[in-house]
Structures are given as C-alpha cells and as structure tokens.
Protein backbone atom coordinates (compact mmCIF):
# COMPACT_ATOMS: atom_id res chain seq x y z
CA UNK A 1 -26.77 -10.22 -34.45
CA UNK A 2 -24.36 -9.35 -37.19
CA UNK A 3 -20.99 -9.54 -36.03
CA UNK A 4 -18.96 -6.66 -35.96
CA UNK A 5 -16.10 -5.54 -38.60
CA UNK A 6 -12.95 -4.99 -37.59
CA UNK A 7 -12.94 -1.58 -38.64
CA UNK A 8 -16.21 -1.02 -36.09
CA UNK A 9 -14.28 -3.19 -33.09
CA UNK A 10 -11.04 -0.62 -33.63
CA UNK A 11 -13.40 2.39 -33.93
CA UNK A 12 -15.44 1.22 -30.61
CA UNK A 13 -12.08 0.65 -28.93
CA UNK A 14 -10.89 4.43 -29.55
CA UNK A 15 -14.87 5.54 -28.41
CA UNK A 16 -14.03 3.44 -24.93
CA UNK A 17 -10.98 4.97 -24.28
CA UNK A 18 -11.83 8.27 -24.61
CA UNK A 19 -14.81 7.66 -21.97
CA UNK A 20 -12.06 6.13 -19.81
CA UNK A 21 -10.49 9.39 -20.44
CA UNK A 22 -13.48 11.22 -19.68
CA UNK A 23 -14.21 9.53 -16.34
CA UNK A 24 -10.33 9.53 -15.01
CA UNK A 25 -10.49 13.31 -15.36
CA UNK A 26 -13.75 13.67 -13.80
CA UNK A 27 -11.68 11.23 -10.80
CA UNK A 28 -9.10 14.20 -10.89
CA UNK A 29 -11.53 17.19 -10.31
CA UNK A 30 -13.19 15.94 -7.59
CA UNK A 31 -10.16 14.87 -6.15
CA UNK A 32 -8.89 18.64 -6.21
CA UNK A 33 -12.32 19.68 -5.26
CA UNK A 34 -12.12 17.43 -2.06
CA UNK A 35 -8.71 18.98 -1.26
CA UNK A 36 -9.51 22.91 -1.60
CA UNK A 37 -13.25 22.07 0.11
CA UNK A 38 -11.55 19.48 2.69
CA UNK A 39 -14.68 17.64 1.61
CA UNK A 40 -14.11 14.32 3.52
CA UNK A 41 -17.27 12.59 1.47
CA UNK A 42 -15.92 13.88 -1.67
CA UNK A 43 -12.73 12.44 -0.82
CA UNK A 44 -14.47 8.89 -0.05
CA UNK A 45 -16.13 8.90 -3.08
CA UNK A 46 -13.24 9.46 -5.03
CA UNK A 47 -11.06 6.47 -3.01
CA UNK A 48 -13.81 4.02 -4.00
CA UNK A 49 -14.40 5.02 -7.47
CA UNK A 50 -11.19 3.47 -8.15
CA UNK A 51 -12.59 0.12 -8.83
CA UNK A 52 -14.75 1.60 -11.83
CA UNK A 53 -11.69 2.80 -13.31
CA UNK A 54 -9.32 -0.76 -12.90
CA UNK A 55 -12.52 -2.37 -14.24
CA UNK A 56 -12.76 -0.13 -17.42
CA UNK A 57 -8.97 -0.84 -17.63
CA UNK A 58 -8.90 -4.47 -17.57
CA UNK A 59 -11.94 -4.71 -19.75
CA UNK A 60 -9.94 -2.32 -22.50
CA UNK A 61 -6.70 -4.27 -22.13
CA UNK A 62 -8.45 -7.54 -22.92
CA UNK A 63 -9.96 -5.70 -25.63
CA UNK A 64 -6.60 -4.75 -27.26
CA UNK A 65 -5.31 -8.17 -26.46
CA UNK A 66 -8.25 -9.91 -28.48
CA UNK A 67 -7.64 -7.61 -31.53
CA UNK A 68 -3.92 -8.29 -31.61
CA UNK A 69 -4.46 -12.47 -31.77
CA UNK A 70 -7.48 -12.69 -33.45
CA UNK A 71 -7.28 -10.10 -36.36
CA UNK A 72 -3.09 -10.05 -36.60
CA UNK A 73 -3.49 -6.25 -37.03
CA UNK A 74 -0.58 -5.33 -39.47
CA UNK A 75 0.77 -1.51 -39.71
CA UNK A 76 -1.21 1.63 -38.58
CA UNK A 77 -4.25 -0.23 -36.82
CA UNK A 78 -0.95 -2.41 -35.04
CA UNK A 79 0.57 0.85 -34.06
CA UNK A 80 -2.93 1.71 -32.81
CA UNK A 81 -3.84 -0.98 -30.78
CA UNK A 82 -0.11 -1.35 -29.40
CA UNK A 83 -0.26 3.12 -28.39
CA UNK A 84 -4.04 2.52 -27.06
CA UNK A 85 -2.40 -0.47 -25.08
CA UNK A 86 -0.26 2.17 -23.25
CA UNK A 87 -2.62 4.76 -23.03
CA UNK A 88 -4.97 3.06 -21.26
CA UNK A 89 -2.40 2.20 -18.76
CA UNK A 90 -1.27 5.77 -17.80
CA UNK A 91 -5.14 6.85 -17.55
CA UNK A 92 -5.34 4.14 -15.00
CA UNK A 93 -2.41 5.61 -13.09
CA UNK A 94 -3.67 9.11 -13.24
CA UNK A 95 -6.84 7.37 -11.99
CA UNK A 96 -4.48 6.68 -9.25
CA UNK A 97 -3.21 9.60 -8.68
CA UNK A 98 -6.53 10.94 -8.34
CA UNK A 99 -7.06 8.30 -5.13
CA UNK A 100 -4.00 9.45 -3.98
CA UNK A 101 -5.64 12.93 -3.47
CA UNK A 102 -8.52 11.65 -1.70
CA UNK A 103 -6.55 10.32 0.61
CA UNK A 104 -4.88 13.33 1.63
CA UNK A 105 -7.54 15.21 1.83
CA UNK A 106 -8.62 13.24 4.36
CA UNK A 107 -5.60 12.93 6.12
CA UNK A 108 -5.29 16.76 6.70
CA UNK A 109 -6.84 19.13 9.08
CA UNK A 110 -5.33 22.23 8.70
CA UNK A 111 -3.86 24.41 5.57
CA UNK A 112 -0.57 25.95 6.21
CA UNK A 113 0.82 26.53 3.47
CA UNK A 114 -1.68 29.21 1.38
CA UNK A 115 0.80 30.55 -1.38
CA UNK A 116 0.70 27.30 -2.67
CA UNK A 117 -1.84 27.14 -5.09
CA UNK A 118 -3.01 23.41 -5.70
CA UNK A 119 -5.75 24.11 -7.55
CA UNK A 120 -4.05 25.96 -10.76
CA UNK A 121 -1.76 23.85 -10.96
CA UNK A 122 -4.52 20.95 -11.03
CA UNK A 123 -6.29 22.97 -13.45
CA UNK A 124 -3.04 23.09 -15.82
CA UNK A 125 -3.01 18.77 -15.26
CA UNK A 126 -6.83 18.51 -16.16
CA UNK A 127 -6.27 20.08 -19.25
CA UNK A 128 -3.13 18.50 -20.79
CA UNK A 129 -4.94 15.42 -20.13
CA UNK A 130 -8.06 16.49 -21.77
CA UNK A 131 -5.78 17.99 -25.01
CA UNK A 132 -4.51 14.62 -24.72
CA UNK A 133 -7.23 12.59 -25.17
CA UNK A 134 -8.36 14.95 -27.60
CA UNK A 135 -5.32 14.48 -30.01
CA UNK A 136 -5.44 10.85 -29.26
CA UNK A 137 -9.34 10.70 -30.42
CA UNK A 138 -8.31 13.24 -33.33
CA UNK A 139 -5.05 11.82 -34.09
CA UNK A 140 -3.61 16.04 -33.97
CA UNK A 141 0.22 15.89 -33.91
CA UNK A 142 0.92 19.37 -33.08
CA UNK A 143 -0.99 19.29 -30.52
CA UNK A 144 1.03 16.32 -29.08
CA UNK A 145 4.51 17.93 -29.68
CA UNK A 146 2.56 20.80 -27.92
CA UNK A 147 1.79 18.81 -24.60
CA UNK A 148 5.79 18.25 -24.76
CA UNK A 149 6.66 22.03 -24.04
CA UNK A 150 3.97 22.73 -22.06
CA UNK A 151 5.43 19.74 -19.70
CA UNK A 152 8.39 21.78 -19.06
CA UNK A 153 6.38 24.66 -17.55
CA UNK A 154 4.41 22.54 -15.50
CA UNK A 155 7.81 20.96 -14.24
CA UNK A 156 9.06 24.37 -13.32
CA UNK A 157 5.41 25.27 -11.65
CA UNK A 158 5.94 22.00 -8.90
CA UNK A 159 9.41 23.34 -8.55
CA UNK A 160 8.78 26.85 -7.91
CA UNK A 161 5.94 25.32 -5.37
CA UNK A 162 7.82 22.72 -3.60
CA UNK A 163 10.64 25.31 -2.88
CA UNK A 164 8.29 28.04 -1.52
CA UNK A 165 7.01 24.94 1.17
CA UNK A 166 11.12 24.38 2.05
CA UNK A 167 11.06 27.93 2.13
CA UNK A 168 8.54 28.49 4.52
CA UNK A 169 9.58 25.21 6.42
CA UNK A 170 12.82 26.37 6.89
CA UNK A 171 11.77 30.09 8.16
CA UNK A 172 8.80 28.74 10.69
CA UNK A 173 9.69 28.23 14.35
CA UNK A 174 8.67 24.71 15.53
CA UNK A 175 7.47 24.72 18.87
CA UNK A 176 6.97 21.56 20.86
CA UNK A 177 7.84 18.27 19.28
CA UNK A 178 4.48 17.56 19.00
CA UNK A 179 3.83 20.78 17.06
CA UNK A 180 7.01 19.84 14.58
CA UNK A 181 5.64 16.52 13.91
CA UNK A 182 2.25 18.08 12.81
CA UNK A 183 4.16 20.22 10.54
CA UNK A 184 5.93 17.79 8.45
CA UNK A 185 3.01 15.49 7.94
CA UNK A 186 1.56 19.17 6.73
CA UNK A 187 4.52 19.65 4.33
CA UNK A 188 4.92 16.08 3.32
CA UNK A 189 1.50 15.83 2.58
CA UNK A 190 1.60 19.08 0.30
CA UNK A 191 4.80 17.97 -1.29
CA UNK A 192 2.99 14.49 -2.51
CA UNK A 193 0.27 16.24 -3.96
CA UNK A 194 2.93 18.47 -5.66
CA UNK A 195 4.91 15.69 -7.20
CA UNK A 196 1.26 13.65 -7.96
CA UNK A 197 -0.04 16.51 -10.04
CA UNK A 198 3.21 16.83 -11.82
CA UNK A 199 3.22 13.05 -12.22
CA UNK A 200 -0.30 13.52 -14.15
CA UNK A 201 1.31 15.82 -16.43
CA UNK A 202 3.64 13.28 -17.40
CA UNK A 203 1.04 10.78 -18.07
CA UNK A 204 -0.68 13.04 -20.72
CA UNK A 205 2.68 13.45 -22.25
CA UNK A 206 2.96 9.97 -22.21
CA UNK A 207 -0.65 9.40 -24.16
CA UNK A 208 0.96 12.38 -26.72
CA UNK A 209 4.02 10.42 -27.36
CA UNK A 210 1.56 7.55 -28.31
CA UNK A 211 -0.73 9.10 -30.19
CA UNK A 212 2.29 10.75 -32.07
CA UNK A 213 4.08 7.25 -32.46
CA UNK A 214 0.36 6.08 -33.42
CA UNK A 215 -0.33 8.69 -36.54
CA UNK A 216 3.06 9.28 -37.32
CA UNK A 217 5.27 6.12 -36.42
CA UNK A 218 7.12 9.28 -35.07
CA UNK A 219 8.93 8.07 -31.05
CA UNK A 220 9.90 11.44 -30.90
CA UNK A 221 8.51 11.83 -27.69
CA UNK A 222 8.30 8.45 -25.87
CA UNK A 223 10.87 8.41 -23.00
C-alpha cells in the first residue's frame, strides 16, 4: 500500500477531529437527556463512554505528535497541527464534562428547582460547540470571533441561573436537619451542572481562538 502524502495525513487528521467532535457532542446530549429524563441507564452509558473518547484523544495526540517530528511542518500546516493539538484537548474535557452530568443525574432524586432551565442552556453549549467544529473544519473566522460574543451571553445565562437557585435557597424554610442537608446536595448539584455547561462554552471558545490563530495567525482570542 502506497504510503500516504503529507497533505492526505493533515487532511485525515482534520476528518478525525471533527468525528471526535461529533461523538463528544453526542456525549453532551445524552448527558442532558439523562438529566431532564432522570434516565439512570442513560446516565451509565454516558459515564462509561468516556473511555471511547480518552482513546480517540490519545490516538489524535500521537497523531499530531508524529506529524510534528517526522515531517518538521513549517508555517500554516505548523500552526495547524499545534491549534488541532489544543483542540483536541478541550473536546476531551467537554467529553468530561459530559461524565460529569451523568453522574449527577444519578446522584439526584428529586427536582427542586424548576425555573431553572438546564436544558436551553445545554442546547445554547451544544451548538457553540458544533459552530465550533464547524469553523475549525471550514477554517470561518467570523464565525470564531462570533463564538467570542456569544460567550458573554451564555456567561450572563449561568449567572442569571445560579442566582435564581441562591434566590430560592435563601427564601425556602429548611425543616429538619435532615431535610437541609437534602437541599444543598439539591442546590450544589444544580450549581455544578450550571458552572459545567458554562465551562463547555468556554471550551468551544477555546477551539475558535485556535482555529482563528490557525487561519489567521490571529491570538486574538486565546486567553
């Protein structure tokens, strides 16, 4: 068989992390599907998909570590590898994330807390990392400036969230001490999810600020 050229081994590498991509986000929806069905198998399955995901990981990272000693990648296709390098890294940490969701989901037993709405605010996640991935595989630079702003509102979603659960924890009577410890597993448990899903949003800005430094050798965005 015909070895490959290095042209095909950097376009296969772009192909691979966009199914990474592909599969993290799938990780994400059932993870947000476990939560609003409290779907305790869904949740499982999620918690051991991890290993899929670490394995993709791995395999990609000694991918981009084979192209950068054996072919001494110069410019652009340096830039490339070095962004895809990161990228691959924050799709393993949403992947993460994603766990981390599973595991509350099966940790609760009760929803308290109804005016905060999980799911639209995992919706809003899902697709800045799928506009993401999409301007990574596209190499679209507005669309990664874009992913900047639309950060901010995301940040001030969580916030507006987390401070109607203070809100509401602050207004509740406790009861026994029992009852109060129930409670704040409840609210600490809804708070993590909060800050995860936010944190998710911050990993597709991070894969924008590569893709931008990528195409553009633009840091503009990398923080």
């Amino acid at each position: 068989m015909a070895r490959k050229s290095y042209q095909e081994q950097l376009e296969e590498l772009r192909e691979d992390v966009c199914y990474m991509g592909e599969v993290v986000m799938e990780r994400l929806r059932m993870g947000l599907d476990a939560i609003e069905q409290k779907d305790e198998d869904l949740a499982q399955e999620v918690i051991e998909g991890d290993g899929e995901v670490n394995r993709m990981y791995l395999d990609l990272e000694k991918d981009c570590i084979d192209l950068l000693a054996l072919q001494q990648p110069v410019a652009s296709d340096l830039r490339f590898i070095a962004s895809t390098f990161k990228i691959i890294t924050d799709l393993e940490r949403v992947g993460d994330l994603a766990v981390n969701l599973g595991e509350y989901t099966k940790d609760a037993e009760r929803d308290l807390f109804p005016d905060v709405d999980v799911q639209t605010m995992g919706d809003l996640t899902l697709e800045m990392i799928d506009d993401a991935m999409v301007a990574y595989d596209t190499e679209n630079v507005e669309q990664c400036r874009d992913l900047a702003v639309r950060d901010d509102d995301l940040d001030h979603y969580a916030e507006r969230a987390s401070g109607i659960v203070v809100r509401d924890l602050i207004e509740r009577e406790l009861g026994s001490p029992d009852e109060a410890e129930l409670l704040l597993q409840d609210v600490s448990r809804l708070l993590l999810t909060i800050r995860d899903l936010e944190r998710v949003g911050d990993h597709a800005v991070n894969i924008a600020a590569r893709t931008l430094y990528m195409v553009e050798n633009d840091d503009e965005l990398i923080y």
